[in-house]
Protein backbone atom coordinates (compact mmCIF):
# COMPACT_ATOMS: atom_id res chain seq x y z
CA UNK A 1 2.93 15.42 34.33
CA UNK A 2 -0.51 15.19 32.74
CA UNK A 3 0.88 16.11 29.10
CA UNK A 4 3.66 13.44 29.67
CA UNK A 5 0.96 10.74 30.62
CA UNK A 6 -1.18 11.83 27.71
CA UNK A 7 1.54 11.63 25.25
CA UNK A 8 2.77 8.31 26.53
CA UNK A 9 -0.74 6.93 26.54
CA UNK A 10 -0.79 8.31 22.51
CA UNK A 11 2.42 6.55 21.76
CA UNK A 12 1.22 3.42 23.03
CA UNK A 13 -1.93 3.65 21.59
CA UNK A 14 -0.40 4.43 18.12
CA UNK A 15 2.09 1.34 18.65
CA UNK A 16 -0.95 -1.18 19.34
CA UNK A 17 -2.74 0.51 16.03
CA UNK A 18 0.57 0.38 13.99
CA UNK A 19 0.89 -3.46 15.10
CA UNK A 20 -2.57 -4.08 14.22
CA UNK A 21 -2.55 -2.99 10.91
CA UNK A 22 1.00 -3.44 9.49
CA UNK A 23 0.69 -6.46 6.98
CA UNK A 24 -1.97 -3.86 5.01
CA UNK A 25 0.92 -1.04 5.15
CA UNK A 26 3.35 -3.37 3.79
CA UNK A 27 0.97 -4.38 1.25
CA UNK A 28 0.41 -0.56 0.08
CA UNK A 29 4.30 -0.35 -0.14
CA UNK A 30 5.20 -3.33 -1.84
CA UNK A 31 2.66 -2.44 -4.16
CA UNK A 32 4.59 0.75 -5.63
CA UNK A 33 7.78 -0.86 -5.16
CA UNK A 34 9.93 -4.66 -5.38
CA UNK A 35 13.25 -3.04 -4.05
CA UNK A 36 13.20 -3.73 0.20
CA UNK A 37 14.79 -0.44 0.71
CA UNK A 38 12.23 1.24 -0.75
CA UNK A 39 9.73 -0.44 0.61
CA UNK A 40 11.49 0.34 4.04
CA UNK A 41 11.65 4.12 3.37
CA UNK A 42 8.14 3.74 2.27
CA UNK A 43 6.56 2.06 5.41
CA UNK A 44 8.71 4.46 7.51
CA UNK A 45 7.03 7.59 5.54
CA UNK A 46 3.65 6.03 6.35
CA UNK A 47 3.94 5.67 9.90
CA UNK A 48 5.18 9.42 10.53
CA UNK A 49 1.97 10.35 8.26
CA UNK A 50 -0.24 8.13 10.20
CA UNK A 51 1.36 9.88 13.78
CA UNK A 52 0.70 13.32 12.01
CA UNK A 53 -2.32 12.40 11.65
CA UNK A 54 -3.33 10.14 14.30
CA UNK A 55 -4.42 12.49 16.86
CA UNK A 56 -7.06 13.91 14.89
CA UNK A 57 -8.50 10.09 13.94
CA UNK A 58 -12.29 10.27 14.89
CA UNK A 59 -13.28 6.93 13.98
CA UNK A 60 -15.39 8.40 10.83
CA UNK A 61 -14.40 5.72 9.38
CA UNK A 62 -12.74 2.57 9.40
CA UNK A 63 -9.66 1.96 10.77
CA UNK A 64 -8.54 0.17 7.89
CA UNK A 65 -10.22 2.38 5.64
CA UNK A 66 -7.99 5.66 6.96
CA UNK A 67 -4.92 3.31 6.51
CA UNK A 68 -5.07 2.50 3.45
CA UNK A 69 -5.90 6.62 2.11
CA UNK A 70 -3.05 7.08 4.12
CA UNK A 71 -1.00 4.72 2.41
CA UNK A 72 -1.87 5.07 -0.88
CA UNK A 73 -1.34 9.12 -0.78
CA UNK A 74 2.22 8.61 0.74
CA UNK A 75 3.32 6.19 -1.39
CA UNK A 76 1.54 8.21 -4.95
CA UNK A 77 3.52 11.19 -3.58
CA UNK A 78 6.77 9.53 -3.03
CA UNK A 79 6.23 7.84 -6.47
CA UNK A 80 5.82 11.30 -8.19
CA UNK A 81 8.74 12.68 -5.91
CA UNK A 82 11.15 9.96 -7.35
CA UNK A 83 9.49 10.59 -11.46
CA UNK A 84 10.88 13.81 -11.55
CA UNK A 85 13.80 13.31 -9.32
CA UNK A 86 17.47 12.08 -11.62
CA UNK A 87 17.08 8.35 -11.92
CA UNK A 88 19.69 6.52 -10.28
CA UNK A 89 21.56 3.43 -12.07
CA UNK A 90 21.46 0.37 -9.08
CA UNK A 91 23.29 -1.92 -9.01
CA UNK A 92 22.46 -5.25 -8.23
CA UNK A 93 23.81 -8.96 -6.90
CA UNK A 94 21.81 -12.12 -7.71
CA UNK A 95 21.02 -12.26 -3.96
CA UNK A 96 18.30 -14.53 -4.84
CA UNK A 97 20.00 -17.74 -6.32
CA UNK A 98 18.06 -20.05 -4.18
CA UNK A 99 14.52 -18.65 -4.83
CA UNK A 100 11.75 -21.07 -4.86
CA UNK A 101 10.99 -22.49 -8.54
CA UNK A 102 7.93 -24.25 -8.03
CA UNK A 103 5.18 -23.94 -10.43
CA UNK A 104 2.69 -21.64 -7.84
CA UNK A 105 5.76 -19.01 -6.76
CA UNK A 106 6.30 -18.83 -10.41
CA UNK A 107 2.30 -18.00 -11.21
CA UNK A 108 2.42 -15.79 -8.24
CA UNK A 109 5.81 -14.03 -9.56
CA UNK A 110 3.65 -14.15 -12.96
CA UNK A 111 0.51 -12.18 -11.68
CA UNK A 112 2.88 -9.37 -9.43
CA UNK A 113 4.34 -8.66 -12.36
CA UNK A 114 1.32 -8.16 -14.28
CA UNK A 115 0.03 -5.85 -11.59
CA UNK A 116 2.92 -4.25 -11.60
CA UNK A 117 2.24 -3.00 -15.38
CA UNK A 118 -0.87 -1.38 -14.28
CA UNK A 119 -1.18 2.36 -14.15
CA UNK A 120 -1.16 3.11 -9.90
CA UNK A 121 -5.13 3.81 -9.66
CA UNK A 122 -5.83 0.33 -11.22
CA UNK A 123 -2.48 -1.47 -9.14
CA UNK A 124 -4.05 0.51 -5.81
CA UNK A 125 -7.94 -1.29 -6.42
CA UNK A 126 -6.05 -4.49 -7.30
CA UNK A 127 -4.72 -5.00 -4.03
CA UNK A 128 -7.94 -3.40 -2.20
CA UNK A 129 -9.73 -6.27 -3.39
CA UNK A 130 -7.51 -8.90 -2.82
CA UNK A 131 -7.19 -7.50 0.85
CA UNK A 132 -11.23 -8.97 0.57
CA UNK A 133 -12.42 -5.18 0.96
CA UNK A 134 -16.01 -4.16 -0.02
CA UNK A 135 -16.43 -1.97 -3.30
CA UNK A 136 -17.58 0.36 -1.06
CA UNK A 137 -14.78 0.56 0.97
CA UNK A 138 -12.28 0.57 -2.08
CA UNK A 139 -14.17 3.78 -3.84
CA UNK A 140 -14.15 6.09 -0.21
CA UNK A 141 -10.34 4.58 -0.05
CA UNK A 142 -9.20 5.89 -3.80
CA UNK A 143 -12.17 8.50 -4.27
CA UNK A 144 -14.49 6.62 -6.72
CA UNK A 145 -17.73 5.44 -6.29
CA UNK A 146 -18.60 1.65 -5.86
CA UNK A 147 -20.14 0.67 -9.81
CA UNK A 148 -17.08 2.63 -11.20
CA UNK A 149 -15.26 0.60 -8.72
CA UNK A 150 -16.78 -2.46 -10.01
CA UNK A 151 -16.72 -1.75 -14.17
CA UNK A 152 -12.93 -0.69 -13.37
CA UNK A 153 -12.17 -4.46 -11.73
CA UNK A 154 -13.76 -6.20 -14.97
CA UNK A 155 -11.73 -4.01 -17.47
CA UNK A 156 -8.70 -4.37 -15.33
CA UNK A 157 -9.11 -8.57 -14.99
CA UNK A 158 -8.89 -8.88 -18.75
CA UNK A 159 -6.27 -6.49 -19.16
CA UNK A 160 -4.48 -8.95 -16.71
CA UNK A 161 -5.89 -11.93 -19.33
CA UNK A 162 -4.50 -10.15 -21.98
CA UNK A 163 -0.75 -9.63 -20.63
């Protein structure tokens, strides 16, 4: 009865975390991909390594901070997983005929697709700091330290300038 208690006190412990912290997962995943399936599949391989590992969470660091290593490693994995997989033809329907066509959605459109050019290191400490996240932070999050974080932000705005 204990164990059951335990485990449901786990799940919904997890479920308040996962709720907490899901617009920064979905920003990982639509960072390595536009297509929503993907993105789906994505998310959903993030949350079972997040359970994996959520148990052994000490609070060593940030919340956020283990969420986004998480996130990153599962989707650079699944990214190399689908390089040397067979690439797959899709097909596609204009589902998006109405789309806004406004002068800021098209800047924004502009600047994803810009990011989107970057190599994954440079697209991963894009979106770090637009989350507003210390250099700090960013470096323990993709394993570099904070000046390389910062020299790597100012070469990788005017590559952006450049595009």
């Amino acid at each position: 009865m204990q164990s059951q208690d335990k485990n449901s006190s786990l799940e919904s412990a997890f479920e308040q975390f996962v709720r907490r912290h899901k617009s920064s997962i979905y920003s990982v995943c639509y960072l390595f991909s536009n297509n929503p399936d993907e993105v789906a599949d994505l998310f959903q391989e993030i949350l079972i390594n997040l359970w994996k590992g959520f148990p052994k969470f000490r609070n060593e660091c940030q919340p956020e901070t283990w969420i986004y290593r998480v996130s990153m490693n599962t989707c650079i994995s699944a990214d190399r997983k689908k390089k040397r997989q067979i690439q797959q033809v899709e097909l596609s329907i204009d589902s998006h005929l109405f789309e806004r066509q406004d002068t800021e959605s098209r800047q924004v459109k502009m600047l994803y697709d810009r990011i989107h050019r970057l190599n994954l290191l440079d697209r991963a400490i894009v979106l770090l700091w637009l989350e507003n996240l210390p250099y700090e932070e960013i470096g323990q999050i993709v394993g570099l330290t904070a000046k390389n974080i910062s020299v790597r932000l100012v070469r990788i705005r005017e590559q952006l300038k450049k595009a």
